[in-house]
N, C-alpha and C. Protein backbone atom coordinates (compact mmCIF):
# COMPACT_ATOMS: atom_id res chain seq x y z
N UNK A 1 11.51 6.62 4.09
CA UNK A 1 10.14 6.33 4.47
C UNK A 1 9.22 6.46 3.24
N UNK A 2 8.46 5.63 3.42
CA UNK A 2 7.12 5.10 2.01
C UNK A 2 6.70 6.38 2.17
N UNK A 3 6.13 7.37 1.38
CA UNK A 3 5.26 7.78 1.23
C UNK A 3 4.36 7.86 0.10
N UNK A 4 2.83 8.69 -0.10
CA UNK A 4 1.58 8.25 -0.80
C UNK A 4 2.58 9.18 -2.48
N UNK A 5 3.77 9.82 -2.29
CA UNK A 5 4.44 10.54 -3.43
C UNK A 5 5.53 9.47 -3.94
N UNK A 6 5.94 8.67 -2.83
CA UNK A 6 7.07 7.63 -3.43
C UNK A 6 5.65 6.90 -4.64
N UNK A 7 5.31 6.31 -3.77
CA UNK A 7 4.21 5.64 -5.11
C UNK A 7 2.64 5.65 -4.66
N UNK A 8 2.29 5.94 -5.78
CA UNK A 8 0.55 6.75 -5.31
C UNK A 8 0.11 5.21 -5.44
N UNK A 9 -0.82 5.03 -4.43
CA UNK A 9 -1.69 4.26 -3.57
C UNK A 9 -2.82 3.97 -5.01
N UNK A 10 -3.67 2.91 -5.21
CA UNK A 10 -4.61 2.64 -6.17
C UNK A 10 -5.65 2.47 -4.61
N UNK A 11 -7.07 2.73 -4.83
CA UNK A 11 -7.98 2.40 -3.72
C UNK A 11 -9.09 1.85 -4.96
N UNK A 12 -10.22 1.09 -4.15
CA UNK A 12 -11.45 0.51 -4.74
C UNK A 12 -12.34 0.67 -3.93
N UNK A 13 -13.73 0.99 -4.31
CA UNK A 13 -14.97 0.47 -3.51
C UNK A 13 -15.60 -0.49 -4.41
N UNK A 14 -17.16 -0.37 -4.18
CA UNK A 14 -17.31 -1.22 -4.65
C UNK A 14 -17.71 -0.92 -6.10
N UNK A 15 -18.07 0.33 -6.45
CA UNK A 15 -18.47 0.53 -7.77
C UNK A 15 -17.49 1.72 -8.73
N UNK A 16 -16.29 1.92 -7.48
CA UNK A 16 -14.97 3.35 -8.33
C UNK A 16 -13.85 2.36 -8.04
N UNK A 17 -13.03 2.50 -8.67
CA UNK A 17 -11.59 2.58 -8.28
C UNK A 17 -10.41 4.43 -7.98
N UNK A 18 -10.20 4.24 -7.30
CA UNK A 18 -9.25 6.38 -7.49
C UNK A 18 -7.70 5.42 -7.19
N UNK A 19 -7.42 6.60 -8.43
CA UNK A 19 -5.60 5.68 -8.89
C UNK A 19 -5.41 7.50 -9.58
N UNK A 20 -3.93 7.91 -9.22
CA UNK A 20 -3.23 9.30 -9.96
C UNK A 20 -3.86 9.20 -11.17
N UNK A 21 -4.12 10.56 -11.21
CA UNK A 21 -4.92 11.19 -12.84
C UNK A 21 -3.55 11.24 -13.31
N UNK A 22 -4.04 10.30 -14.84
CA UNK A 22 -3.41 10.52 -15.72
C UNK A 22 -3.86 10.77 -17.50
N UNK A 23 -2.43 11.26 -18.22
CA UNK A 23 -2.90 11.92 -19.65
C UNK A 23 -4.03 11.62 -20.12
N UNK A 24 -3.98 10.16 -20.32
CA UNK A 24 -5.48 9.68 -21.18
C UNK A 24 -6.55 10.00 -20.38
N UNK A 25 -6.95 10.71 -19.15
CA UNK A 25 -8.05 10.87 -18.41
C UNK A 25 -9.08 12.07 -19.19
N UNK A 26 -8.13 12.74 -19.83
CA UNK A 26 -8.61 14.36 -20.14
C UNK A 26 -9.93 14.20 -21.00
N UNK A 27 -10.09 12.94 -21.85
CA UNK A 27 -11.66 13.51 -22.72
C UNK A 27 -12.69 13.08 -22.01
N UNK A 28 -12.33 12.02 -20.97
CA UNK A 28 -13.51 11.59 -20.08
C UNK A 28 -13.73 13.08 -18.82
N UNK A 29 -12.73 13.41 -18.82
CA UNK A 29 -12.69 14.80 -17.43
C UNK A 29 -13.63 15.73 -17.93
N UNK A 30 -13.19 16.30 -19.56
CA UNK A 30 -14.12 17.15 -20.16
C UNK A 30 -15.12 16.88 -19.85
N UNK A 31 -15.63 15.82 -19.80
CA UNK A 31 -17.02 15.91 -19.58
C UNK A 31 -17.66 16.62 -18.09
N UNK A 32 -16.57 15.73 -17.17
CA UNK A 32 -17.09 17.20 -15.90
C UNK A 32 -17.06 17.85 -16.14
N UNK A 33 -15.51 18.67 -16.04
CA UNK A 33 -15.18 19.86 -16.29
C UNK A 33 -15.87 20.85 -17.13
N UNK A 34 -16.61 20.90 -18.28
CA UNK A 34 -17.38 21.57 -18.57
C UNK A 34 -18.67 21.78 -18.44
N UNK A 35 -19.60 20.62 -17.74
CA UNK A 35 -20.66 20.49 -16.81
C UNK A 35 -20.71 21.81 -16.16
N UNK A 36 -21.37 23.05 -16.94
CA UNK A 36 -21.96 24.11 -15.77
C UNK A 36 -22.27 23.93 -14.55
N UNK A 37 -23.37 22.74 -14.42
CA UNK A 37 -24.01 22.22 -13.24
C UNK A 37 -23.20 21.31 -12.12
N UNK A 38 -22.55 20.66 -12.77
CA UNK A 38 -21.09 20.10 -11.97
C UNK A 38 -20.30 21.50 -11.16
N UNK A 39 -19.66 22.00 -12.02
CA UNK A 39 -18.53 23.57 -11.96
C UNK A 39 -19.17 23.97 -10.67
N UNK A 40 -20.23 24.31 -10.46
CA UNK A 40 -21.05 25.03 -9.07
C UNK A 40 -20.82 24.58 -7.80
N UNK A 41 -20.76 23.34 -7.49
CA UNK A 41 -20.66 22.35 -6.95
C UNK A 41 -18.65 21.73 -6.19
N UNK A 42 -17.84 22.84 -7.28
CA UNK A 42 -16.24 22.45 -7.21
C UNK A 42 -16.27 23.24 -5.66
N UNK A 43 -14.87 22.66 -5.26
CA UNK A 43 -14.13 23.56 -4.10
C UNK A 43 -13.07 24.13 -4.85
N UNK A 44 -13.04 25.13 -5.82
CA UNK A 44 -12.07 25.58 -6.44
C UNK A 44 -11.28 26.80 -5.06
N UNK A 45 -11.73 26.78 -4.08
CA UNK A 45 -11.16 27.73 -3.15
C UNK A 45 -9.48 27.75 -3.44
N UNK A 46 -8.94 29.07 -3.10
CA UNK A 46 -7.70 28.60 -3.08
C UNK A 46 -6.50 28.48 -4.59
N UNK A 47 -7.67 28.23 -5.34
CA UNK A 47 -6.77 27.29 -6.26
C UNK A 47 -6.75 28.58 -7.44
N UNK A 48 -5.80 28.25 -8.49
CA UNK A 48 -5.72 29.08 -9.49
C UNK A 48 -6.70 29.03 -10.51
N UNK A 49 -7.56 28.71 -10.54
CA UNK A 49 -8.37 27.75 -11.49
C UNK A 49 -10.15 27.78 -11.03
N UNK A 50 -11.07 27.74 -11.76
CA UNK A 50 -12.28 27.64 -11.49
C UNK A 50 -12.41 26.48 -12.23
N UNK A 51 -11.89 25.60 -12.68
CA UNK A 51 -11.83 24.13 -12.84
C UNK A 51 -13.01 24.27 -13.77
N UNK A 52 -13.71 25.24 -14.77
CA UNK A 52 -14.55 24.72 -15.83
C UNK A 52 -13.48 24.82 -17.33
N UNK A 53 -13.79 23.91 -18.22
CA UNK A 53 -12.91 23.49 -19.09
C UNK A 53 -13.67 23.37 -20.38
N UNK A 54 -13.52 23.81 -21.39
CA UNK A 54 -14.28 23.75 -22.55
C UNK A 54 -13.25 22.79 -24.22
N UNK A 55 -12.41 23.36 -23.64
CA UNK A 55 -11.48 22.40 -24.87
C UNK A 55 -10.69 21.10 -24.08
N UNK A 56 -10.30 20.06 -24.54
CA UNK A 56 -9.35 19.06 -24.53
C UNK A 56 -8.06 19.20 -23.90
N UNK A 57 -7.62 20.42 -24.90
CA UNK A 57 -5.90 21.00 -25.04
C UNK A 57 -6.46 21.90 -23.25
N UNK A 58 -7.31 22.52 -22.78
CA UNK A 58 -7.52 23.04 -21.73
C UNK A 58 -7.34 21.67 -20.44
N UNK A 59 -8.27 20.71 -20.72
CA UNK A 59 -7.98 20.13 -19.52
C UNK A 59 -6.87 19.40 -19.30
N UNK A 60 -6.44 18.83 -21.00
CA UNK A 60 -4.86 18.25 -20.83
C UNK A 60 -4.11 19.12 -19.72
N UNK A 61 -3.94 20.43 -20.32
CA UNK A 61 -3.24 21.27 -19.58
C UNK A 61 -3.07 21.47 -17.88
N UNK A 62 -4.51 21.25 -17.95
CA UNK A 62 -4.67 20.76 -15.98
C UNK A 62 -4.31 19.46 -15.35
N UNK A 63 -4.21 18.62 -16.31
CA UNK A 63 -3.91 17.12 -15.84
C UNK A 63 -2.14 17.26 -15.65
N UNK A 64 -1.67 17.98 -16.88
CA UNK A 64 0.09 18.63 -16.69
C UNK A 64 0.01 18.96 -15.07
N UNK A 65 -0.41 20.27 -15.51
CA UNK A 65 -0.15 21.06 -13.79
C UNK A 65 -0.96 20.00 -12.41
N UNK A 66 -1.86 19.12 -12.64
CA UNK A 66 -1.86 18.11 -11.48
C UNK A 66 -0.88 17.29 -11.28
N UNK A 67 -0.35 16.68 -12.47
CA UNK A 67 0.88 15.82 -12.12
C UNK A 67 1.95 16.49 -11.42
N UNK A 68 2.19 17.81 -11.99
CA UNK A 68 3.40 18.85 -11.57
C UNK A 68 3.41 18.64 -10.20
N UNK A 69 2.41 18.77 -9.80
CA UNK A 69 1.87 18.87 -8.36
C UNK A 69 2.11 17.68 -7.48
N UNK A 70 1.64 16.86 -7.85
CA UNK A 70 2.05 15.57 -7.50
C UNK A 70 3.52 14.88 -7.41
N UNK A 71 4.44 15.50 -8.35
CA UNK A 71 5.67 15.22 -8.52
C UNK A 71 6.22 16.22 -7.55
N UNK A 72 6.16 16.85 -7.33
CA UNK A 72 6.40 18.81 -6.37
C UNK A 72 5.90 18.31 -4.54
N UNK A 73 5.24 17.16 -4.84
CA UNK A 73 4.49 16.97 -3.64
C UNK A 73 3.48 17.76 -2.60
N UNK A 74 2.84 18.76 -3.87
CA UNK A 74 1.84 19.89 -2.82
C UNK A 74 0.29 18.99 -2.61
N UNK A 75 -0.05 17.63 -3.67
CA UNK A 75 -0.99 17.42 -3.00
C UNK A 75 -1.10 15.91 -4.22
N UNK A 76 -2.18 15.14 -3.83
CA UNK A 76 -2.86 14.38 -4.84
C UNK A 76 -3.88 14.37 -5.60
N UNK A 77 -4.27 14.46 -6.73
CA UNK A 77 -5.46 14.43 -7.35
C UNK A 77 -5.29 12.94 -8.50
N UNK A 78 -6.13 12.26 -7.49
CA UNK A 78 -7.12 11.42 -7.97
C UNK A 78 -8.05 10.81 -8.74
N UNK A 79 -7.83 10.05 -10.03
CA UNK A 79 -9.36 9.71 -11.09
C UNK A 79 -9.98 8.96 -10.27
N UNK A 80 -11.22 9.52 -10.52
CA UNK A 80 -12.27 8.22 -10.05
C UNK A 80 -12.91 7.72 -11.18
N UNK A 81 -11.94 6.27 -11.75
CA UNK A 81 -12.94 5.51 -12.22
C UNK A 81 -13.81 4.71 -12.07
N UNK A 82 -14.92 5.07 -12.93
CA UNK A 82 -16.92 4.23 -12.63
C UNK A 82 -16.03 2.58 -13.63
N UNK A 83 -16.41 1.58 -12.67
CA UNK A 83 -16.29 0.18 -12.87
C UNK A 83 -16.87 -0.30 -14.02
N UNK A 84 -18.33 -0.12 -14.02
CA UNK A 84 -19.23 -0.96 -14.64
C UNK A 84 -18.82 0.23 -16.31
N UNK A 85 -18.65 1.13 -16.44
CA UNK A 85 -18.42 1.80 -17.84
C UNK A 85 -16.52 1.84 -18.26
N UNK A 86 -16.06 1.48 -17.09
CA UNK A 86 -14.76 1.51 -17.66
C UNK A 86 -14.23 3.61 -17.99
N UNK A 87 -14.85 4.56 -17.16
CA UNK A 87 -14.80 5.56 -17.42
C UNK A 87 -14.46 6.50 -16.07
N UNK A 88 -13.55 7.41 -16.87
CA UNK A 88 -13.70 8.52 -15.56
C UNK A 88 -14.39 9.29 -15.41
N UNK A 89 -14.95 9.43 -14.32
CA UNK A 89 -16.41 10.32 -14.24
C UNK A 89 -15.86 11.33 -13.07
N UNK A 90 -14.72 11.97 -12.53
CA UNK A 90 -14.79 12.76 -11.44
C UNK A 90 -12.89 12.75 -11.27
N UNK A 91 -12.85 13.62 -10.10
CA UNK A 91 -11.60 13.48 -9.58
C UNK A 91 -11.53 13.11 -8.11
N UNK A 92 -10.48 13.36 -7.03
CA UNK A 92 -10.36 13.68 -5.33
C UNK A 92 -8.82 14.23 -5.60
N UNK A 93 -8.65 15.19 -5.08
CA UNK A 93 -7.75 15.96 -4.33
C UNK A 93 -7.68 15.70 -2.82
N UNK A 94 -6.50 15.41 -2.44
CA UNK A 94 -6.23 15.54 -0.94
C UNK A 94 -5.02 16.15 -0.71
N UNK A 95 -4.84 16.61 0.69
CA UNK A 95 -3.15 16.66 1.22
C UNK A 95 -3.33 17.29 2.44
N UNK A 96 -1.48 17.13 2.88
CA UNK A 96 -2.19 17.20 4.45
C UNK A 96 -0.82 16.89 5.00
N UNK A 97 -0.32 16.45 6.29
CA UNK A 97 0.95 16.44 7.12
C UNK A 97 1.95 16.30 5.96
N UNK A 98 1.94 14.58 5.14
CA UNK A 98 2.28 14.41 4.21
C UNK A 98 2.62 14.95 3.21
N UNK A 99 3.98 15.43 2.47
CA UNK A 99 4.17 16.05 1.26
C UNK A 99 4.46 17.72 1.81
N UNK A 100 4.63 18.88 0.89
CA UNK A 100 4.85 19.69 0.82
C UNK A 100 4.28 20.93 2.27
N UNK A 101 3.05 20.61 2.00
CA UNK A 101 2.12 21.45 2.78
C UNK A 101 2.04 21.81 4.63
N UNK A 102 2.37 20.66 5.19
CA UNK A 102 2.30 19.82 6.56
C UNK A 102 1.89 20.57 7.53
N UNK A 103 0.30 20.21 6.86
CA UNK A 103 -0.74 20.98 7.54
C UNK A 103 -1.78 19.97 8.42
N UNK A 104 -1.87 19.72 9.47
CA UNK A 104 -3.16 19.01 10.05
C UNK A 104 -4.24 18.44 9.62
N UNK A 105 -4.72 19.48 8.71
CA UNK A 105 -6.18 19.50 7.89
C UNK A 105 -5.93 18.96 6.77
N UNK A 106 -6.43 17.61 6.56
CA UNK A 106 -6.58 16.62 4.70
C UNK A 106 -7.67 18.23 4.08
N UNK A 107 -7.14 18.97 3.83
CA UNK A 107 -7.83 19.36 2.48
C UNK A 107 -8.35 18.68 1.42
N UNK A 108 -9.84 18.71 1.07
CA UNK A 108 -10.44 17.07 0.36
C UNK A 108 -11.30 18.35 -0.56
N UNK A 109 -10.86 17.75 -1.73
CA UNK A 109 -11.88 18.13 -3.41
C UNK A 109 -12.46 16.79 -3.92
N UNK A 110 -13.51 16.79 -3.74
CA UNK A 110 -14.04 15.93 -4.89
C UNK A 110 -15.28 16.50 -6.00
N UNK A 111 -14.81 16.17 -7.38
CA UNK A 111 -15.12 16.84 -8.03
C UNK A 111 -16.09 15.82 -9.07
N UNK A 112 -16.96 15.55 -9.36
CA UNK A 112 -17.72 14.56 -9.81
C UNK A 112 -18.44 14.66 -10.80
N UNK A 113 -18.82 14.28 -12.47
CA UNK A 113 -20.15 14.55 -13.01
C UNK A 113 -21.34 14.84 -12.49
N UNK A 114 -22.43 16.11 -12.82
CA UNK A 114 -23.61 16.12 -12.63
C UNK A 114 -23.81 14.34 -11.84
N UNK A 115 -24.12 13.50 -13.04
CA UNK A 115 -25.30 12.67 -12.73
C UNK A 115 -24.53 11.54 -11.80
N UNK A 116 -23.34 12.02 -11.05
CA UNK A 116 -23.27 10.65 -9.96
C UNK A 116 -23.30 11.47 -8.90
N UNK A 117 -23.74 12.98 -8.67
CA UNK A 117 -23.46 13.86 -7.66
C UNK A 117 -25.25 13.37 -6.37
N UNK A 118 -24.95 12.51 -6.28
CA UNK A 118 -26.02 11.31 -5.66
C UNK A 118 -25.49 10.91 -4.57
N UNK A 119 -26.41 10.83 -3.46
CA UNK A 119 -26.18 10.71 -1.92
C UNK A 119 -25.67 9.36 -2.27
N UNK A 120 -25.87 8.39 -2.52
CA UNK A 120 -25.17 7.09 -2.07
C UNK A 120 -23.40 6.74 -2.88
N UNK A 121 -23.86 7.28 -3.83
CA UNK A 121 -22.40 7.52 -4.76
C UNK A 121 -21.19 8.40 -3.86
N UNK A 122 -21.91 9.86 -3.55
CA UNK A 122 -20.81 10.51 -2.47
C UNK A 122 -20.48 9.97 -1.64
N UNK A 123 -21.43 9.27 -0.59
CA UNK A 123 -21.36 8.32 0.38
C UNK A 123 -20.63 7.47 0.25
N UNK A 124 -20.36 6.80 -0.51
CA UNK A 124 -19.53 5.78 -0.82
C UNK A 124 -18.29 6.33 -0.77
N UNK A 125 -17.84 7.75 -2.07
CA UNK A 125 -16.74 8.19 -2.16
C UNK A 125 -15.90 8.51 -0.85
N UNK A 126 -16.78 9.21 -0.11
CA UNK A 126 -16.26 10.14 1.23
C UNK A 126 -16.29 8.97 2.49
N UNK A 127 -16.53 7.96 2.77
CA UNK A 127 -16.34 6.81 3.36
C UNK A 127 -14.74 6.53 2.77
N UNK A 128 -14.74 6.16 1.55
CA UNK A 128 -13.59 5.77 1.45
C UNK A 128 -12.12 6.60 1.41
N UNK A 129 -12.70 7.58 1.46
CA UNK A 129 -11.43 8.97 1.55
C UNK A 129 -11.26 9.20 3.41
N UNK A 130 -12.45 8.73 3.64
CA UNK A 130 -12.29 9.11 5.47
C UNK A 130 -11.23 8.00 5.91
N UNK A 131 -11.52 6.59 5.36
CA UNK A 131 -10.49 5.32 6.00
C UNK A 131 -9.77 5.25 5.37
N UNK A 132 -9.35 6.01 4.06
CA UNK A 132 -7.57 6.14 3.89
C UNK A 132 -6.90 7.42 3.86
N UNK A 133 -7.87 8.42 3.90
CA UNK A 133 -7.12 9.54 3.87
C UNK A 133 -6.30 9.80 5.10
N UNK A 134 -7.22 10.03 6.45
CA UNK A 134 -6.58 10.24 8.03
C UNK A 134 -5.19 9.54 7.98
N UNK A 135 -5.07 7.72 7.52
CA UNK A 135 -3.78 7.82 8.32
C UNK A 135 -2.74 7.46 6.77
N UNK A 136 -3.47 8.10 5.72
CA UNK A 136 -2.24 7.97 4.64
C UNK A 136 -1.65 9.55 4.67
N UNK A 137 -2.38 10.08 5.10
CA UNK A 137 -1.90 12.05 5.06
C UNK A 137 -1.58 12.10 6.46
N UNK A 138 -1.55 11.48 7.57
CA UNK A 138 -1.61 11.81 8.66
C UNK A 138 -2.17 13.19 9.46
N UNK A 139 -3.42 13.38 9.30
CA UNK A 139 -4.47 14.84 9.10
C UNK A 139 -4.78 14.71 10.69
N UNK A 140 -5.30 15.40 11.15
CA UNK A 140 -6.26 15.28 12.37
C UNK A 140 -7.68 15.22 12.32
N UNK A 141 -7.89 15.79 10.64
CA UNK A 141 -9.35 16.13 10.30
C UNK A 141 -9.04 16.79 8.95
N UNK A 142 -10.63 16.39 8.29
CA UNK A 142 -10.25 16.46 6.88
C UNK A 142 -12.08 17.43 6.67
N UNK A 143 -11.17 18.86 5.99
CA UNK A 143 -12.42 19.59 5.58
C UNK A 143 -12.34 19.82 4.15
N UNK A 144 -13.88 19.70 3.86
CA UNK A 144 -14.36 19.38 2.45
C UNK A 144 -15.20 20.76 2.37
N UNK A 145 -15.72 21.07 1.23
CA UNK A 145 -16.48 21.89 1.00
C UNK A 145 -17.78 21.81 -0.20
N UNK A 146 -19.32 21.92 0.70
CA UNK A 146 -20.56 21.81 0.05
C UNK A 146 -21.31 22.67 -0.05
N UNK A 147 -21.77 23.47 -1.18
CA UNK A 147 -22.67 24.53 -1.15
C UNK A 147 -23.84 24.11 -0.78
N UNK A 148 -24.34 24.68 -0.38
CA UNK A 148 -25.96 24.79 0.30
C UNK A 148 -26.93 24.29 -0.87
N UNK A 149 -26.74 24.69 -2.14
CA UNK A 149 -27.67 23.75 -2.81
C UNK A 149 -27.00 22.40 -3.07
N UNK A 150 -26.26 21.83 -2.33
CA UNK A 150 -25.65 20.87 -2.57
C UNK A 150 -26.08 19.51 -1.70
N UNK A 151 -27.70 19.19 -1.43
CA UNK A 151 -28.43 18.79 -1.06
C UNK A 151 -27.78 17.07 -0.82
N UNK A 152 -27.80 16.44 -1.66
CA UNK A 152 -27.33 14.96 -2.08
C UNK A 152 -25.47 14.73 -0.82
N UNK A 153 -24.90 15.66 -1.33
CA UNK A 153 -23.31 15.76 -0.99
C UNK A 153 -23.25 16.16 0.41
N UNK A 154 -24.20 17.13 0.88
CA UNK A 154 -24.88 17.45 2.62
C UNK A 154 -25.02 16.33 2.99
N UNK A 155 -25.96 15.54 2.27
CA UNK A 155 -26.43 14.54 3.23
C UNK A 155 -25.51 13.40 3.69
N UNK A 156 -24.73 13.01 2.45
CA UNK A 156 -23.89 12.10 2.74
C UNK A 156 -22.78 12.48 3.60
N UNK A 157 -22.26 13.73 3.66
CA UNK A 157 -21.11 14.18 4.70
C UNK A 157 -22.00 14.42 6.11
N UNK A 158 -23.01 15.04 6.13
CA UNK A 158 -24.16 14.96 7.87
C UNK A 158 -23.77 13.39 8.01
N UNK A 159 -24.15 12.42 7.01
CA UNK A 159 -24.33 10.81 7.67
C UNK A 159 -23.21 10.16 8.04
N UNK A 160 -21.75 10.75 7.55
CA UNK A 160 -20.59 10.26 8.37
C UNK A 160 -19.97 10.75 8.73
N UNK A 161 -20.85 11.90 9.45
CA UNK A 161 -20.04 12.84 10.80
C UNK A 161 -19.50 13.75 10.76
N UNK A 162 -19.85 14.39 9.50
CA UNK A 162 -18.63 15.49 8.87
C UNK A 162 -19.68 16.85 9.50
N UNK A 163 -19.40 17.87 10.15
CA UNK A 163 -20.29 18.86 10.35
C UNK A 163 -19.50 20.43 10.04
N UNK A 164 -20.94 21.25 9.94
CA UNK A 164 -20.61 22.23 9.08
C UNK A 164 -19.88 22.75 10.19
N UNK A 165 -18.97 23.99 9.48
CA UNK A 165 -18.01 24.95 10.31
C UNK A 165 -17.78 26.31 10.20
N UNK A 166 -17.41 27.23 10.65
CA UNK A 166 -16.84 28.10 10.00
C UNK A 166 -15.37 28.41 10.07
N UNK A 167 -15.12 29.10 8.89
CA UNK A 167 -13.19 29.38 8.61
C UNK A 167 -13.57 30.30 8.13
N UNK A 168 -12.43 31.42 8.42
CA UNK A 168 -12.10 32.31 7.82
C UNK A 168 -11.76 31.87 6.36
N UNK A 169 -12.35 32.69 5.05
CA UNK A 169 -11.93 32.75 4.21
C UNK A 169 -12.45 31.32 2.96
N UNK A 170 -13.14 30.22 3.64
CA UNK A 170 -12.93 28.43 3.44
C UNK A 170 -15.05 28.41 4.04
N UNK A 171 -15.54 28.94 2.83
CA UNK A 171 -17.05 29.40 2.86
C UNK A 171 -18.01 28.13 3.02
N UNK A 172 -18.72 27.34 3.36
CA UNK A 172 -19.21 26.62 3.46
C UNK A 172 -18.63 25.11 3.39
N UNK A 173 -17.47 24.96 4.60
CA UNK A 173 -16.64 24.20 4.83
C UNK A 173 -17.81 23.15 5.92
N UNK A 174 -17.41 21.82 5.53
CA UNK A 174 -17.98 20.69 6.12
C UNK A 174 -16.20 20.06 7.22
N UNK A 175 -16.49 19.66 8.33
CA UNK A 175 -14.95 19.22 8.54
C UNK A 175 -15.61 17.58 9.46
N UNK A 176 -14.53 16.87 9.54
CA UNK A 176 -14.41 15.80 10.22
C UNK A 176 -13.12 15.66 11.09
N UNK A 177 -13.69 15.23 12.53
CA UNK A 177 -12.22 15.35 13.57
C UNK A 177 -12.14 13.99 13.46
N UNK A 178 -11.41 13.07 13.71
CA UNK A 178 -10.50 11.92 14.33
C UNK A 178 -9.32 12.35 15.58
């Protein structure tokens, strides 16, 4: 049986493409990744990592251990490349029935530069993670996570249905049922 680990899926909207992070991604990533103001904004829950990055040889190193991951099948992480610059400006993490984990819940990271962290940009992103994530992970529901000053990224998850929750442990979790 196909799955999103036999061969990772390429998606488009109208202004990203998200295709598996790969090596050459790392000097465009730096630029999130060391974004203080971005970093605030991560769902690093969980993870080994507070995902801020100051050297090259640092985020290479995370793009290693994402692929690892990907090859291991515990999850996907995602470039999102911006069209019109030819650049990566962000990531998405998912996973879920699919692969290692085979858990109900699409666990969803998206991790973005400061300046596209913009209601219609998220909007866009999280639209398109809602109509392929559910039946490429086979999830029941996919929870994301937005801090409270996270005004722009609220709005766009309130506008397609995603509502806040509480979890033990999973702090200002947004979720969506199907």
């Amino acid at each position: 049986m196909e799955t999103p680990y036999t061969e990772c899926p390429v998606f488009e909207t109208k202004s990203f493409i998200l295709r598996l992070i790969h090596p050459d991604d790392a000097e465009d990533l730096l630029k999130c990744y060391s974004d203080i103001k971005t970093n605030e904004l991560f769902n690093s829950d969980f993870c080994s990592s507070k995902f801020h990055f100051q050297t090259l040889d640092n985020m290479s190193e995370c793009i290693v251990s994402w692929l690892k991951a990907y090859k291991d099948e515990e999850y996907i992480r995602f470039s999102i490349l911006e069209k019109t610059c030819n650049r990566v400006v962000g990531t998405v993490e998912i996973f879920g029935m699919v692969g290692k984990y085979k858990t109900p819940d699409g666990i969803l990271r998206l991790d973005i530069c400061s300046e596209y962290e913009k209601y219609q940009i998220l909007k866009e992103l999280f639209e398109l993670c809602i109509t392929e994530f559910f039946p490429l992970f086979k999830v029941k529901r996919i929870i994301t996570k937005a801090i409270p000053i996270a005004e722009e990224r609220i709005k766009a998850l309130s506008e397609l249905g995603f509502s806040k929750i509480d979890i033990p442990n999973r702090k200002d979790s947004w979720v969506l049922e199907k």
